[in-house]
N, C-alpha and C. Protein backbone atom coordinates (compact mmCIF):
# COMPACT_ATOMS: atom_id res chain seq x y z
N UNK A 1 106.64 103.46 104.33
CA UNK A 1 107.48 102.26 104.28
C UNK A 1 106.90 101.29 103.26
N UNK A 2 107.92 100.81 102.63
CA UNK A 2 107.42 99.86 101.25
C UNK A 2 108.15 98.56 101.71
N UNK A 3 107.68 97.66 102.18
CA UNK A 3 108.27 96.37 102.63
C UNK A 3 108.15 95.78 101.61
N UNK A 4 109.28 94.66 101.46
CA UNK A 4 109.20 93.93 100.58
C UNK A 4 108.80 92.49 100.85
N UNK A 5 108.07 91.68 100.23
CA UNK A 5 107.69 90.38 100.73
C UNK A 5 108.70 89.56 100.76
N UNK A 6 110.25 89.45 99.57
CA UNK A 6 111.01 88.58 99.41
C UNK A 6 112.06 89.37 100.57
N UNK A 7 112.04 90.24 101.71
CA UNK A 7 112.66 90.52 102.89
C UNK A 7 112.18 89.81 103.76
N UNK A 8 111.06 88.85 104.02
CA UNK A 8 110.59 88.20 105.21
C UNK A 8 110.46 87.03 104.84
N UNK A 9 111.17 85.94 105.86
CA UNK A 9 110.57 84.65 105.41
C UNK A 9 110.16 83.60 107.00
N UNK A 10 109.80 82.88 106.60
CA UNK A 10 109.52 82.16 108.10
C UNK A 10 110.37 81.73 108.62
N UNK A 11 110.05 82.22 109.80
CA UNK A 11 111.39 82.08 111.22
C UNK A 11 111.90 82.66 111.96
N UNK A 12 111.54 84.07 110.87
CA UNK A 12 112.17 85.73 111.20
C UNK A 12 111.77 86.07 111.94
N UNK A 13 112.65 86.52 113.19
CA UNK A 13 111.79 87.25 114.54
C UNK A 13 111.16 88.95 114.05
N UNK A 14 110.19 88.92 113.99
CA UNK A 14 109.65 90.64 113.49
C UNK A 14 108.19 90.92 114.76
N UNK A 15 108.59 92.40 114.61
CA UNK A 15 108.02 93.37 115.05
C UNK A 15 106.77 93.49 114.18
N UNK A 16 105.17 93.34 114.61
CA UNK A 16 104.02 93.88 113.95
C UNK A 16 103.39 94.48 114.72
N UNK A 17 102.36 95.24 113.52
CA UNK A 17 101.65 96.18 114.33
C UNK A 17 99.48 95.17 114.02
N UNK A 18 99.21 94.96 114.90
CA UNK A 18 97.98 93.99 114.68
C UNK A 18 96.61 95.34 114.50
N UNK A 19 95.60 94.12 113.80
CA UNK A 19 94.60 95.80 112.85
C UNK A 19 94.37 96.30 114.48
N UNK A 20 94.24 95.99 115.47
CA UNK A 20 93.56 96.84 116.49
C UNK A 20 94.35 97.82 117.18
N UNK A 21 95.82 97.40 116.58
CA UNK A 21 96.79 98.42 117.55
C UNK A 21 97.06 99.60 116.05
N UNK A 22 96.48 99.59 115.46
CA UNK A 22 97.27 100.72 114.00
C UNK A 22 96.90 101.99 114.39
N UNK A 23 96.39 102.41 114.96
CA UNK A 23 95.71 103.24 115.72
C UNK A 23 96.89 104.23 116.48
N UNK A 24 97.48 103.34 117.39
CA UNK A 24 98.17 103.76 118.59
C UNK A 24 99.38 103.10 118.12
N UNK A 25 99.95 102.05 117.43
CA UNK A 25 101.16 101.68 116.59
C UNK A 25 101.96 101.44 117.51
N UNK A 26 101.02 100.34 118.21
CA UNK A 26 101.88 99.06 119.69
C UNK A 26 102.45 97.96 118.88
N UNK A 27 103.76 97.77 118.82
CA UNK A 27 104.00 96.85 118.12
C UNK A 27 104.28 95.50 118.97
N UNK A 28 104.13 94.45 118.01
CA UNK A 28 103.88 92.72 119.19
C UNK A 28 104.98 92.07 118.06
N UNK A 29 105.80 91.56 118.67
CA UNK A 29 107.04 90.71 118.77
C UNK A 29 106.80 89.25 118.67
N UNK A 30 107.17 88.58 117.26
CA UNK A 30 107.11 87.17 117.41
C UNK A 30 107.52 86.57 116.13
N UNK A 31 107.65 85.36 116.21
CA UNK A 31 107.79 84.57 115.01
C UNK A 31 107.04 84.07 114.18
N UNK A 32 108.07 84.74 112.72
CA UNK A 32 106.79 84.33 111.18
C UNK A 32 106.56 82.67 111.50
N UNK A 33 105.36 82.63 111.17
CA UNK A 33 104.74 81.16 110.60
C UNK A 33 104.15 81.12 108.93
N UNK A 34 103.46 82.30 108.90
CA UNK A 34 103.31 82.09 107.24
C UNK A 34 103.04 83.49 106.71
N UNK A 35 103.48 83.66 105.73
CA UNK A 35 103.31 84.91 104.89
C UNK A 35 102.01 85.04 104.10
N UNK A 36 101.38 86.55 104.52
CA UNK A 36 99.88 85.96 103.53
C UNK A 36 99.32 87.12 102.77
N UNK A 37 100.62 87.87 102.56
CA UNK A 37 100.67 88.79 101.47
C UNK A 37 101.19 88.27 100.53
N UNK A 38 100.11 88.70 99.49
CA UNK A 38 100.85 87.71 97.65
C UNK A 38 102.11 88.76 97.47
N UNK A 39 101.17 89.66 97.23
CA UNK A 39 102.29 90.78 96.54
C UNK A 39 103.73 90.92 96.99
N UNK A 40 104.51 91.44 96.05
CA UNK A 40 105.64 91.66 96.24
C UNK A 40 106.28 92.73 97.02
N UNK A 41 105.01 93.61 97.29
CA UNK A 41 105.47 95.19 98.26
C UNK A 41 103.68 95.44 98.30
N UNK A 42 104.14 96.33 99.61
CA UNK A 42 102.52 96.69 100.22
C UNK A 42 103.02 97.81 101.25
N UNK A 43 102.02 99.01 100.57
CA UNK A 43 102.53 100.12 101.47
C UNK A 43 102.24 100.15 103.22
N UNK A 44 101.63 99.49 103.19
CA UNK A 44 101.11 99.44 105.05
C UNK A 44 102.15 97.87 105.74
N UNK A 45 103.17 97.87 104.58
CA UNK A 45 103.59 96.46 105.44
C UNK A 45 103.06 95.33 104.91
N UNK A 46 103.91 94.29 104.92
CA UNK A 46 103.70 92.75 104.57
C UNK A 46 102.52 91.80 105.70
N UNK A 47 101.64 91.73 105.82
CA UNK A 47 101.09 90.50 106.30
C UNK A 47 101.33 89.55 106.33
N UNK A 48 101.52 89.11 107.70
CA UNK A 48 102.11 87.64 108.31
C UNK A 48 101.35 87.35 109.48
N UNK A 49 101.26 85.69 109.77
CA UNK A 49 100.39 85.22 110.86
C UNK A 49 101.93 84.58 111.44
N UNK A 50 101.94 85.03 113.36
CA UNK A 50 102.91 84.72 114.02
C UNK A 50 102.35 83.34 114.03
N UNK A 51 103.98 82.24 114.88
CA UNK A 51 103.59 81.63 115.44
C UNK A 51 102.74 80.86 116.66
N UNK A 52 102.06 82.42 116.83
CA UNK A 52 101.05 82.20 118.05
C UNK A 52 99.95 82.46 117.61
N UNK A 53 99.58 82.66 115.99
CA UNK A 53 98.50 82.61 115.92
C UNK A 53 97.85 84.20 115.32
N UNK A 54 98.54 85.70 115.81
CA UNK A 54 98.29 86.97 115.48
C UNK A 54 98.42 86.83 114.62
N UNK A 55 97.79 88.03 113.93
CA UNK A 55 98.01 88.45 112.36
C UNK A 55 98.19 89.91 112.41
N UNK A 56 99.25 90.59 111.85
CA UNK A 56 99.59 91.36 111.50
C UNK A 56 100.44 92.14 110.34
N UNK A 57 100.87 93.44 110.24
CA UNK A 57 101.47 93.93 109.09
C UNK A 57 103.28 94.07 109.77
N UNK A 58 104.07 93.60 109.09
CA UNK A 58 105.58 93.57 109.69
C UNK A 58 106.14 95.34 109.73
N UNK A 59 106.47 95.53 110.98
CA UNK A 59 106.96 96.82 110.58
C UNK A 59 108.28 96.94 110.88
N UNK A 60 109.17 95.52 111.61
CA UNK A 60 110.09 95.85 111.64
C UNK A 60 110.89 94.05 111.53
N UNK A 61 111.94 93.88 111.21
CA UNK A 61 112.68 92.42 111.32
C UNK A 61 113.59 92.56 112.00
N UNK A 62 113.28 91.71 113.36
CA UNK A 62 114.33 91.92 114.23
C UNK A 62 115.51 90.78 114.28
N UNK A 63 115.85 89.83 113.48
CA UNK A 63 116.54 89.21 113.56
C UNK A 63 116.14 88.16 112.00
N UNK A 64 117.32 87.39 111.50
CA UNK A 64 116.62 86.37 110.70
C UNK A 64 117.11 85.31 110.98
């Protein structure tokens, strides 16, 4: 999966997978607060910190 960074923006309810779950690929549900991937595409997924604070790679956008 090649996510694109200009597909996510803050607010977006998305699906991540956090570094401790990549393993077993539990995904945690919440809202972007900030994007903290520069790049424009990243093969493991875009990096974003929810509004609760997680950090993870987006693997899915469940709503915008």
């Amino acid at each position: 999966m090649h996510a694109r960074r200009d597909s996510i923006e803050i607010g977006f309810r998305v699906n991540i997978v956090l570094k401790n779950n990549q393993r077993s690929g539990t995904l945690t549900e919440g809202v972007v607060k900030d994007i903290l991937t520069k790049a424009p595409r990243h093969t493991h997924g875009i990096k974003v910190r929810l509004e609760d604070g997680q950090v993870g790679r987006v693997k899915e956008i469940l709503d915008s």
